[in-house]
N, C-alpha and C. Protein backbone atom coordinates (compact mmCIF):
# COMPACT_ATOMS: atom_id res chain seq x y z
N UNK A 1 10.37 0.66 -26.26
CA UNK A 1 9.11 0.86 -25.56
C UNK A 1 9.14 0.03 -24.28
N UNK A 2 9.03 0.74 -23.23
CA UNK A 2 8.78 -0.50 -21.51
C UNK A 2 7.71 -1.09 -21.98
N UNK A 3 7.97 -2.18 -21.15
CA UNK A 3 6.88 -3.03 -21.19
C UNK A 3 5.52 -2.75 -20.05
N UNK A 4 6.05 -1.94 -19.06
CA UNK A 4 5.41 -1.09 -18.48
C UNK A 4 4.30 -0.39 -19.02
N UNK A 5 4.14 0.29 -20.57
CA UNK A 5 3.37 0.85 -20.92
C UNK A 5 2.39 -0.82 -21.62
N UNK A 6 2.17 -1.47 -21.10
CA UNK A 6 1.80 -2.68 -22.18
C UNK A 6 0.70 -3.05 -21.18
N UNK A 7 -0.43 -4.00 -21.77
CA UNK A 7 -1.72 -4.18 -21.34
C UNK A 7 -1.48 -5.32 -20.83
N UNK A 8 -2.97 -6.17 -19.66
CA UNK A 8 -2.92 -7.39 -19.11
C UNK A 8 -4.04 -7.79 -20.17
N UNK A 9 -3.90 -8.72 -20.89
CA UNK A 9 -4.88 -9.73 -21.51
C UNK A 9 -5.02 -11.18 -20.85
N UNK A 10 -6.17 -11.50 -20.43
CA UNK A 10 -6.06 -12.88 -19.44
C UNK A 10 -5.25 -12.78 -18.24
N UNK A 11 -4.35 -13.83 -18.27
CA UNK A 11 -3.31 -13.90 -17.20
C UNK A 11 -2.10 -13.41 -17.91
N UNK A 12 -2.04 -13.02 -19.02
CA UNK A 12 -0.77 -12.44 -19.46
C UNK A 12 -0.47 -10.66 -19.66
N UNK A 13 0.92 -10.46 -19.67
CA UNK A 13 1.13 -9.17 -19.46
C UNK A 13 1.42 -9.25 -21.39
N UNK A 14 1.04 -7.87 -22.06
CA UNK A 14 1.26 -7.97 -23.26
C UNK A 14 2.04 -6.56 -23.78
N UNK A 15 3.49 -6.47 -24.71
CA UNK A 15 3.97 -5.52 -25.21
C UNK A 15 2.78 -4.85 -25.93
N UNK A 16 2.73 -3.32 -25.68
CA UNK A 16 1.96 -2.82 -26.85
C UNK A 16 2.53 -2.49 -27.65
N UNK A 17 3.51 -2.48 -28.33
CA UNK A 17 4.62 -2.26 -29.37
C UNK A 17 4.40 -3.37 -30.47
N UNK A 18 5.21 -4.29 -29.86
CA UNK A 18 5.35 -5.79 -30.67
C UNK A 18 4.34 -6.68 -30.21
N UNK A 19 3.39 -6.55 -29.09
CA UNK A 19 2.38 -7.43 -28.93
C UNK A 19 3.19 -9.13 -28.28
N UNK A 20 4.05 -8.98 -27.93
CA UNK A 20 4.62 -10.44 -27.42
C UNK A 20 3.78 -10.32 -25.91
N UNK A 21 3.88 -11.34 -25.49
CA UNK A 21 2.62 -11.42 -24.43
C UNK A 21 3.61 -12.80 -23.37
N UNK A 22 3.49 -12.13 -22.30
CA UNK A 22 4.60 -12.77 -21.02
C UNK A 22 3.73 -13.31 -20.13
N UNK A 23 3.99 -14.68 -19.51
CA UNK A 23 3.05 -14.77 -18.25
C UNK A 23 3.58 -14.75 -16.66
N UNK A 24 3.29 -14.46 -15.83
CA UNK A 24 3.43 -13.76 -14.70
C UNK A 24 4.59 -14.71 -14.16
N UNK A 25 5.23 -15.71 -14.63
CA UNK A 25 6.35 -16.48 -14.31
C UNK A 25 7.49 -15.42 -15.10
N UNK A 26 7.58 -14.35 -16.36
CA UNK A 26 7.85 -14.15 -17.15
C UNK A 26 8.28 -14.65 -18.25
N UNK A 27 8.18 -15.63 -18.60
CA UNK A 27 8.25 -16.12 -19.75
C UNK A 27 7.86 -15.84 -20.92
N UNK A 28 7.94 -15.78 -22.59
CA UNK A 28 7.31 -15.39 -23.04
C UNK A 28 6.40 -16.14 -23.57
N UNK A 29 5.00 -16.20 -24.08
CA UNK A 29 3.95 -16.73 -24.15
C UNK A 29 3.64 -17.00 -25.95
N UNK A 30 3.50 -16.00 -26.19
CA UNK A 30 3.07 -15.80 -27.52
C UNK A 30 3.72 -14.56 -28.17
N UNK A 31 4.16 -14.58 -29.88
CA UNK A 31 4.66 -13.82 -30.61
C UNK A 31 4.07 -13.51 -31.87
N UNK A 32 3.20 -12.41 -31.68
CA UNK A 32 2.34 -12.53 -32.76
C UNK A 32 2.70 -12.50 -34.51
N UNK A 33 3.85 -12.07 -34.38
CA UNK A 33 4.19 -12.27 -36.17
C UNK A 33 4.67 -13.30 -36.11
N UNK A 34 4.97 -14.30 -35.50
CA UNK A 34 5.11 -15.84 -35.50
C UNK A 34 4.45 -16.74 -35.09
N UNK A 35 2.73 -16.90 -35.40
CA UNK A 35 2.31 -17.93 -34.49
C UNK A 35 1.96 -18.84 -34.58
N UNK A 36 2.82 -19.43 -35.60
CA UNK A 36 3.03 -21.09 -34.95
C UNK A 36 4.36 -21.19 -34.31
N UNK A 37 4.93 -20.65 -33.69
CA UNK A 37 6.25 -20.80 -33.06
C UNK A 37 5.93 -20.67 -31.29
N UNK A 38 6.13 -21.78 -30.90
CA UNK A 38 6.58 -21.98 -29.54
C UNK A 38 7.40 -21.34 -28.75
N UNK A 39 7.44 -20.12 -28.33
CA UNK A 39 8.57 -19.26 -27.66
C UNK A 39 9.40 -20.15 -26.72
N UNK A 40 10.83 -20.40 -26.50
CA UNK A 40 11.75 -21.18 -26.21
C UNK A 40 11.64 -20.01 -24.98
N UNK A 41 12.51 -21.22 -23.61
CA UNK A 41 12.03 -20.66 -22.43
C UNK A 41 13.64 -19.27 -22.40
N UNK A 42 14.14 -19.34 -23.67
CA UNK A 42 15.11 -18.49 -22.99
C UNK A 42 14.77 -16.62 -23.06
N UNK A 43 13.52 -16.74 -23.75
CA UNK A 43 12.80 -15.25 -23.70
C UNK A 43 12.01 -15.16 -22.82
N UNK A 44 12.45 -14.03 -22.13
CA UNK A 44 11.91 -14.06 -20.78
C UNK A 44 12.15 -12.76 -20.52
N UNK A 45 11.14 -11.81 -19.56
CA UNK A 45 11.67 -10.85 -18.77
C UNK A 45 11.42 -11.18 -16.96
N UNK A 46 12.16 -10.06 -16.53
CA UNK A 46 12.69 -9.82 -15.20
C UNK A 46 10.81 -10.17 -14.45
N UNK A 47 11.37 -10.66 -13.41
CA UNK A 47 9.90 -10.76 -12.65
C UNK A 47 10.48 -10.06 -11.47
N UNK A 48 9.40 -9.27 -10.05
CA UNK A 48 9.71 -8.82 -9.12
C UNK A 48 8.17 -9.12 -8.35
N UNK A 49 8.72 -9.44 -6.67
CA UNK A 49 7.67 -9.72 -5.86
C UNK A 49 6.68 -8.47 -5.70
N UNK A 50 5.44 -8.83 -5.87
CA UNK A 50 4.57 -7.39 -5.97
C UNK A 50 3.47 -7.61 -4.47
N UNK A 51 2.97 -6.91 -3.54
CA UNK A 51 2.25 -7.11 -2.75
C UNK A 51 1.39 -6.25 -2.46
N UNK A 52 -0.05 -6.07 -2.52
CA UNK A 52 -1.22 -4.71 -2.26
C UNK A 52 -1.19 -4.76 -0.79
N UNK A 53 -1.16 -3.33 -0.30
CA UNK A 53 -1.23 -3.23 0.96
C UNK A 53 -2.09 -2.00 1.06
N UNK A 54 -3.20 -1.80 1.74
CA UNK A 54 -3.41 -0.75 2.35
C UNK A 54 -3.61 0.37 0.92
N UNK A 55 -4.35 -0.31 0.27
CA UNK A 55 -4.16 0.89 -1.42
C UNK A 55 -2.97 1.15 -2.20
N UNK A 56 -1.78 0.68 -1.61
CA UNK A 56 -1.06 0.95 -2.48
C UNK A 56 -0.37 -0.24 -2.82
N UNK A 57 0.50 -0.77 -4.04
CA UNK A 57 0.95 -1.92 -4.90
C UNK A 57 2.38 -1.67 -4.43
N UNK A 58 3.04 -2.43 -3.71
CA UNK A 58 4.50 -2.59 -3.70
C UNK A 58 5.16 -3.26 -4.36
N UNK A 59 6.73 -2.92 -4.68
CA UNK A 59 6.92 -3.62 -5.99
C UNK A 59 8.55 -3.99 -5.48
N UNK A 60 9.06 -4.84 -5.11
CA UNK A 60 10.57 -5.27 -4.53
C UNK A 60 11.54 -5.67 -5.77
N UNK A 61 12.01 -4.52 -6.03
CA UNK A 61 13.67 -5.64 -6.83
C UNK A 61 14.46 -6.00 -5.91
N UNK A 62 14.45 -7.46 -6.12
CA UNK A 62 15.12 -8.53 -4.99
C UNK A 62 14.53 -8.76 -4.52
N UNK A 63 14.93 -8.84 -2.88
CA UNK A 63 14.55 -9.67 -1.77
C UNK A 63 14.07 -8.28 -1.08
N UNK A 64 12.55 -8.72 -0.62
CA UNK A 64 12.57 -7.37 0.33
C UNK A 64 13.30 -7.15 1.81
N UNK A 65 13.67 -5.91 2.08
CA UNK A 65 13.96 -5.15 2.99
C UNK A 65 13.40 -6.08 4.64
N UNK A 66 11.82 -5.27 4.20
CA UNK A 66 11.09 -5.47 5.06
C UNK A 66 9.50 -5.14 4.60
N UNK A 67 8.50 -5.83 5.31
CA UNK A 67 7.21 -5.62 5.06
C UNK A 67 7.08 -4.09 4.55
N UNK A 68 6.35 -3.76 3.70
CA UNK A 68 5.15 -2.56 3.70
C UNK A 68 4.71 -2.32 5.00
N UNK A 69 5.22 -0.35 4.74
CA UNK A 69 4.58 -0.04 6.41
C UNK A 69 3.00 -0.11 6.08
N UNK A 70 2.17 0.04 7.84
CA UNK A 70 1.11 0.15 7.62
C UNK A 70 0.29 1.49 7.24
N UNK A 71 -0.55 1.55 6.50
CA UNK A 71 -0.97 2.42 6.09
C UNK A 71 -2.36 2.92 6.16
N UNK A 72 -2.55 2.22 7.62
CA UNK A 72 -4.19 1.83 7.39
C UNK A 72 -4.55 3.83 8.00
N UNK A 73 -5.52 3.83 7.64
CA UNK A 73 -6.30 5.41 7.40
C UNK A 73 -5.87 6.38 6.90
N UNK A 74 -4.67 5.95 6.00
CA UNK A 74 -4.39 6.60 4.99
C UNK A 74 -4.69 6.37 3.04
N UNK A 75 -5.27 7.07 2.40
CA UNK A 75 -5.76 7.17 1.47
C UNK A 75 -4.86 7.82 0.43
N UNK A 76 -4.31 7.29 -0.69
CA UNK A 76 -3.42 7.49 -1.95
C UNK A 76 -4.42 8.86 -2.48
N UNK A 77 -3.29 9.58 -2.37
CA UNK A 77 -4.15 10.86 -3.52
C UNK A 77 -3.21 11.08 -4.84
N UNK A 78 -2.25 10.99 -5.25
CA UNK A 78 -1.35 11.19 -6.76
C UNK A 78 0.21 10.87 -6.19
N UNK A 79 0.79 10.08 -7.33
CA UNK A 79 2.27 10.33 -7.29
C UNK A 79 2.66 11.12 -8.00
N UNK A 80 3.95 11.86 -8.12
CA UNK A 80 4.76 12.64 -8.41
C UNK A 80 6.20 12.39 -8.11
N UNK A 81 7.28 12.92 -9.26
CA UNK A 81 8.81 12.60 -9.13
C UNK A 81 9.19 14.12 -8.99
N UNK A 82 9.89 14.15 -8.17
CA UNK A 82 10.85 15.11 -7.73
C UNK A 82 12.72 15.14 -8.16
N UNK A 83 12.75 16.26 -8.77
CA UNK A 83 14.04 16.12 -8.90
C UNK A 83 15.29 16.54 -7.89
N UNK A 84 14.90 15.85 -6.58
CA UNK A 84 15.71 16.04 -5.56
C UNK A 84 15.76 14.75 -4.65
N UNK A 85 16.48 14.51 -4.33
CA UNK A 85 16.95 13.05 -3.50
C UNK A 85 16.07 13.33 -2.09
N UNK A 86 16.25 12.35 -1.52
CA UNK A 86 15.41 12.26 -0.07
C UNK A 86 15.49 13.19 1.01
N UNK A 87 16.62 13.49 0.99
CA UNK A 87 17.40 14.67 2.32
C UNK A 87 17.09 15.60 2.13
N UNK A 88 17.45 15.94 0.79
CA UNK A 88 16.53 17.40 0.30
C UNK A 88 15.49 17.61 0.38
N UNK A 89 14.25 16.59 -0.04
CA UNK A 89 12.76 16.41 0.49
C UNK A 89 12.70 16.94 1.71
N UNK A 90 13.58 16.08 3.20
CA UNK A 90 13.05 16.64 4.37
C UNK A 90 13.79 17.39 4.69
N UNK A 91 14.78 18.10 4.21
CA UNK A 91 14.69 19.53 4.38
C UNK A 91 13.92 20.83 4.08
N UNK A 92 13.46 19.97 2.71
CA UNK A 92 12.63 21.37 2.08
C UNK A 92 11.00 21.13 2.80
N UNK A 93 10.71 20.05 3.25
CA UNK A 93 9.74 19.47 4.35
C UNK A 93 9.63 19.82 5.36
N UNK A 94 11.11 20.05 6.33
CA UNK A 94 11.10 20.36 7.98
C UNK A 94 10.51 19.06 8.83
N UNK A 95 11.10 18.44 7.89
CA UNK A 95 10.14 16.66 8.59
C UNK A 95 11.39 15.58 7.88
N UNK A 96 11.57 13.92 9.18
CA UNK A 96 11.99 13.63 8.50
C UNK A 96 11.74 12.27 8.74
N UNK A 97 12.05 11.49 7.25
CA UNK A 97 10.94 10.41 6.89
C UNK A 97 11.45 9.20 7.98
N UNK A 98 10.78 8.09 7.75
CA UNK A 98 10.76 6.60 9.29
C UNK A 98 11.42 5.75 8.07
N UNK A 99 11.97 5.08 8.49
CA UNK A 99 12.88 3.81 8.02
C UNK A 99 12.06 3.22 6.66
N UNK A 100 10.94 3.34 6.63
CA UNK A 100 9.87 2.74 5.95
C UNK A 100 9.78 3.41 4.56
N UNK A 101 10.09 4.70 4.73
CA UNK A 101 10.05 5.67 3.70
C UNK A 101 8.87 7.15 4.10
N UNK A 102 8.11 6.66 4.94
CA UNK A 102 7.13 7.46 4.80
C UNK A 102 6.89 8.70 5.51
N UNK A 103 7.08 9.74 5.04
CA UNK A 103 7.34 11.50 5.69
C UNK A 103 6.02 12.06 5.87
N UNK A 104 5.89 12.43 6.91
CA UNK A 104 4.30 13.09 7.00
C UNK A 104 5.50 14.78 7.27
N UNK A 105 4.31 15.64 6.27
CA UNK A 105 4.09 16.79 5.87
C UNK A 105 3.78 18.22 5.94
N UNK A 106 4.19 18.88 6.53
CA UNK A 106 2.79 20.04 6.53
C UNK A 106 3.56 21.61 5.51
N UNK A 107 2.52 21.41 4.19
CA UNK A 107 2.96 22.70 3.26
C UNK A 107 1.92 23.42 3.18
N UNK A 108 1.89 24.47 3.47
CA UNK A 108 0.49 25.71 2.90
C UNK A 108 -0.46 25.23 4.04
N UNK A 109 -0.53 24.72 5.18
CA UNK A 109 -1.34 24.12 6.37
C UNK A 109 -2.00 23.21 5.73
N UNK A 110 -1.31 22.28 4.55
CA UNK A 110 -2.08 21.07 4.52
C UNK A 110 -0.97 19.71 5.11
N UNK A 111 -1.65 19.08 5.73
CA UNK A 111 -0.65 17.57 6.29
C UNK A 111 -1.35 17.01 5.27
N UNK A 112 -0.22 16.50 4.86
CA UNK A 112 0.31 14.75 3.87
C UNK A 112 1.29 13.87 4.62
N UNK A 113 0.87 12.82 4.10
CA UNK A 113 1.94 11.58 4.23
C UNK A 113 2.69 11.52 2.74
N UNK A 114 3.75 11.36 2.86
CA UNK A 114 4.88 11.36 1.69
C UNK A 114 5.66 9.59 1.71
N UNK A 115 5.22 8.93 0.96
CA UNK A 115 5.89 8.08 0.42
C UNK A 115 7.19 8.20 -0.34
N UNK A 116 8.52 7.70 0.19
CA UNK A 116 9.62 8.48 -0.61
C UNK A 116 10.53 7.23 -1.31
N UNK A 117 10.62 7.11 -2.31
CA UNK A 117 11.25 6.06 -2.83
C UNK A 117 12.24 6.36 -4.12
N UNK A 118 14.07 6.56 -3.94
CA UNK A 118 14.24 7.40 -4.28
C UNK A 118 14.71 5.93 -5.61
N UNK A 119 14.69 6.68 -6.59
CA UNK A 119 14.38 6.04 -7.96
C UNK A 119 16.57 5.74 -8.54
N UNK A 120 16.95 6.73 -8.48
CA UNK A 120 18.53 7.04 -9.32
C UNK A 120 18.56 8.35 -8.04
N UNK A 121 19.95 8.81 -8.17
CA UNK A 121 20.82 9.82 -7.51
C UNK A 121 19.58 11.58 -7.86
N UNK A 122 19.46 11.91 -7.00
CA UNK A 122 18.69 13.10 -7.33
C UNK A 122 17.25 13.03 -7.52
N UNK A 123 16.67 11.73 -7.80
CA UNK A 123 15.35 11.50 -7.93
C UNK A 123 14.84 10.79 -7.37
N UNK A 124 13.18 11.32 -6.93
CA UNK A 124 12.57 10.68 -6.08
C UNK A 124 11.22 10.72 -6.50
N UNK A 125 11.07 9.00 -6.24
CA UNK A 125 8.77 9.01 -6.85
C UNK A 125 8.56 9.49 -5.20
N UNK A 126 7.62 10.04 -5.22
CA UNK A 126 6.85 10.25 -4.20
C UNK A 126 5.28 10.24 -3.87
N UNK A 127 4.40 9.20 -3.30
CA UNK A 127 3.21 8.92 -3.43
C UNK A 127 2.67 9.60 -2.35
N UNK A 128 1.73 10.24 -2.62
CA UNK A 128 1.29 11.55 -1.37
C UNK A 128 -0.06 11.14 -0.90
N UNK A 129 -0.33 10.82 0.63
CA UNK A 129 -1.36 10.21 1.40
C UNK A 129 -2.10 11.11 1.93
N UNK A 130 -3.80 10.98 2.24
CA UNK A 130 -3.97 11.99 3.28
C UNK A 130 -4.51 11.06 4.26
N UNK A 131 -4.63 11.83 5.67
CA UNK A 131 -5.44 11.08 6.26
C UNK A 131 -7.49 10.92 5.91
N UNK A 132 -7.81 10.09 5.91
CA UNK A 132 -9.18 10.15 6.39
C UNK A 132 -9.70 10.23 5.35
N UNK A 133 -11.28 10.51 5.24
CA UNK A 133 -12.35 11.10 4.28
C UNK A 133 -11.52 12.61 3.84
N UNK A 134 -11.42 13.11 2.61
CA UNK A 134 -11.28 14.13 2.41
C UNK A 134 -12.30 14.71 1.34
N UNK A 135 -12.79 15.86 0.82
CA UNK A 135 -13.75 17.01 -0.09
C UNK A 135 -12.93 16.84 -1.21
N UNK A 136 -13.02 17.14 -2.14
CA UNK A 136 -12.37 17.64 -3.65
C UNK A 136 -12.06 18.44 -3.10
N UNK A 137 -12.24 19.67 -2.72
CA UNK A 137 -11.40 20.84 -2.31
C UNK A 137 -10.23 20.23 -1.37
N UNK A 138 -10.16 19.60 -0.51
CA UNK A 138 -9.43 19.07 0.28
C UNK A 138 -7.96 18.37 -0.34
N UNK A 139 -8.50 17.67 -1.38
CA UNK A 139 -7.71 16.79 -2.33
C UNK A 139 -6.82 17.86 -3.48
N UNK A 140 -7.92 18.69 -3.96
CA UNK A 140 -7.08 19.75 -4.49
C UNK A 140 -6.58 20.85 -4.07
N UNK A 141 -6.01 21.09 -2.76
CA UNK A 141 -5.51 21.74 -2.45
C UNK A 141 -3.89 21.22 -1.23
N UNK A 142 -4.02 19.53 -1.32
CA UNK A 142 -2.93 19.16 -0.75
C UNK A 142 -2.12 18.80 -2.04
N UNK A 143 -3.33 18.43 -2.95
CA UNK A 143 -2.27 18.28 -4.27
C UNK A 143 -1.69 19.49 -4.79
N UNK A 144 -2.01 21.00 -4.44
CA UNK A 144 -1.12 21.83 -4.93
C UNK A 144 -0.36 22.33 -3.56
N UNK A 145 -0.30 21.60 -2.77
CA UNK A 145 0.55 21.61 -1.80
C UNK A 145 2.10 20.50 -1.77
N UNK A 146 1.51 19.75 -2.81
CA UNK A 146 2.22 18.68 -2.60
C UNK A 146 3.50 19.22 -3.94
N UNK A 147 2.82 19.81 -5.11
CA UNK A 147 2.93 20.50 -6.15
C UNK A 147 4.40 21.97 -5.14
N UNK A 148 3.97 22.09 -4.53
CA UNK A 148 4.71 23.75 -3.91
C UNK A 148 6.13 23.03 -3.23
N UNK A 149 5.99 22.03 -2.36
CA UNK A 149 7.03 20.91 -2.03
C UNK A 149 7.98 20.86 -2.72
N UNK A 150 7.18 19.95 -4.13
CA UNK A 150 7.81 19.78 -5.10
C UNK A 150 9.15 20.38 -5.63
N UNK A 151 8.70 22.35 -5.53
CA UNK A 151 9.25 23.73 -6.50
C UNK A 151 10.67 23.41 -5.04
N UNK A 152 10.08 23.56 -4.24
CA UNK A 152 10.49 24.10 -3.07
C UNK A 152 12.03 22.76 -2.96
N UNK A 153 11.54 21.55 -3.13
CA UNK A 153 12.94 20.29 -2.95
C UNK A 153 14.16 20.66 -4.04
N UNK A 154 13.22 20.78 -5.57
CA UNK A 154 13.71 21.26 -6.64
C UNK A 154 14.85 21.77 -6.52
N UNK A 155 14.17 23.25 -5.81
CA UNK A 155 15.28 24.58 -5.96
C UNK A 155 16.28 24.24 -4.75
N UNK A 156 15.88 23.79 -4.04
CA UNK A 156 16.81 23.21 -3.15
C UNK A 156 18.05 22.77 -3.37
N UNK A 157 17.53 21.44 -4.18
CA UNK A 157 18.32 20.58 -4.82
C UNK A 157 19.46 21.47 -5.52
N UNK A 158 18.99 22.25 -6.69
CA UNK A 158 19.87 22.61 -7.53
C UNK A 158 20.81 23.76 -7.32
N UNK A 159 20.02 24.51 -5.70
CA UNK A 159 21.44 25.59 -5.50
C UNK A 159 22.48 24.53 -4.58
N UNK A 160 21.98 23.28 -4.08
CA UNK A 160 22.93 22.75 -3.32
C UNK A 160 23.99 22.23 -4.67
N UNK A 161 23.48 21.57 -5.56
CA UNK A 161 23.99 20.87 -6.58
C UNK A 161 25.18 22.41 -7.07
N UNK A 162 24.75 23.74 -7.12
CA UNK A 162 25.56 24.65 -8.21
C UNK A 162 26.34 25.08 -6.48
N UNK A 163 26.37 24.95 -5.28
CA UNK A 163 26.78 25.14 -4.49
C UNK A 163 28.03 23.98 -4.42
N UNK A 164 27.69 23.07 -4.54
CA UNK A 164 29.10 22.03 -5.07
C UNK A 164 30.33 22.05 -5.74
């Protein structure tokens, strides 16, 4: 089970599985089928620098790159993973992304900003921005724009991949 799927209680991050409970140094804190036992500092998980910018949570394994671009009047509407690497994105896009990661869009005449952060070989999270105030209609219809992208990197991907 990630620990990812696990809750914040207090200042601690907690397994929902086994319930062991880490504090933001990672260390582990507490073990609940043992508690009178002092967790020894050699249980521990991975820590990574995290920073809020502009609505969205950045998350660095290692040393960062470089700052979080700015993002100011842009507004987070859903992430989504794509099973196509970055190149394929802005091809199947016609756009192509800034050093930063971030691809602005236009599918079905809706513009998005595309956050591209490619995860392993072939895959990519992608956090999809709009500009400004937007309607529910507005929102649901870049999200099935963002959704058509998606089909569109996909199939891309996989005749290039059976084209190999």
């Amino acid at each position: 089970m990630r620990l990812s799927y696990g809750f914040v209680r207090g200042e601690a991050l907690s397994c929902i599985y086994h319930g062991w409970s880490y504090t933001q140094a990672g260390n582990c804190l507490r073990i609940p089928a043992h508690p009178g036992l002092t967790p020894p500092d050699t249980i521990r998980v991975a820590t990574h620098q995290v920073e809020e910018a502009d609505g969205v949570i950045w998350v660095a394994v290692g040393e960062p790159v470089h700052l979080p671009p700015k993002l100011e009047g842009l507004v987070p509407l859903r992430s989504l993973t794509m099973n196509a690497d970055i190149a394929t994105i802005e091809a199947a896009s016609g756009a192509k992304s800034e050093a930063s990661g971030l691809l602005k869009a236009t599918q079905q005449s809706e513009t998005m900003w595309l956050l591209l952060s490619e995860q392993e070989k072939g895959h990519t999270l992608v956090h999809v921005l709009l500009e400004g105030e937007n309607t529910v209609r507005d929102r649901i219809s870049a999200s099935r724009a963002a959704e058509s992208l998606r089909r569109s990197a996909e199939d891309l991907q996989a005749r290039e991949s059976h084209d190999a």
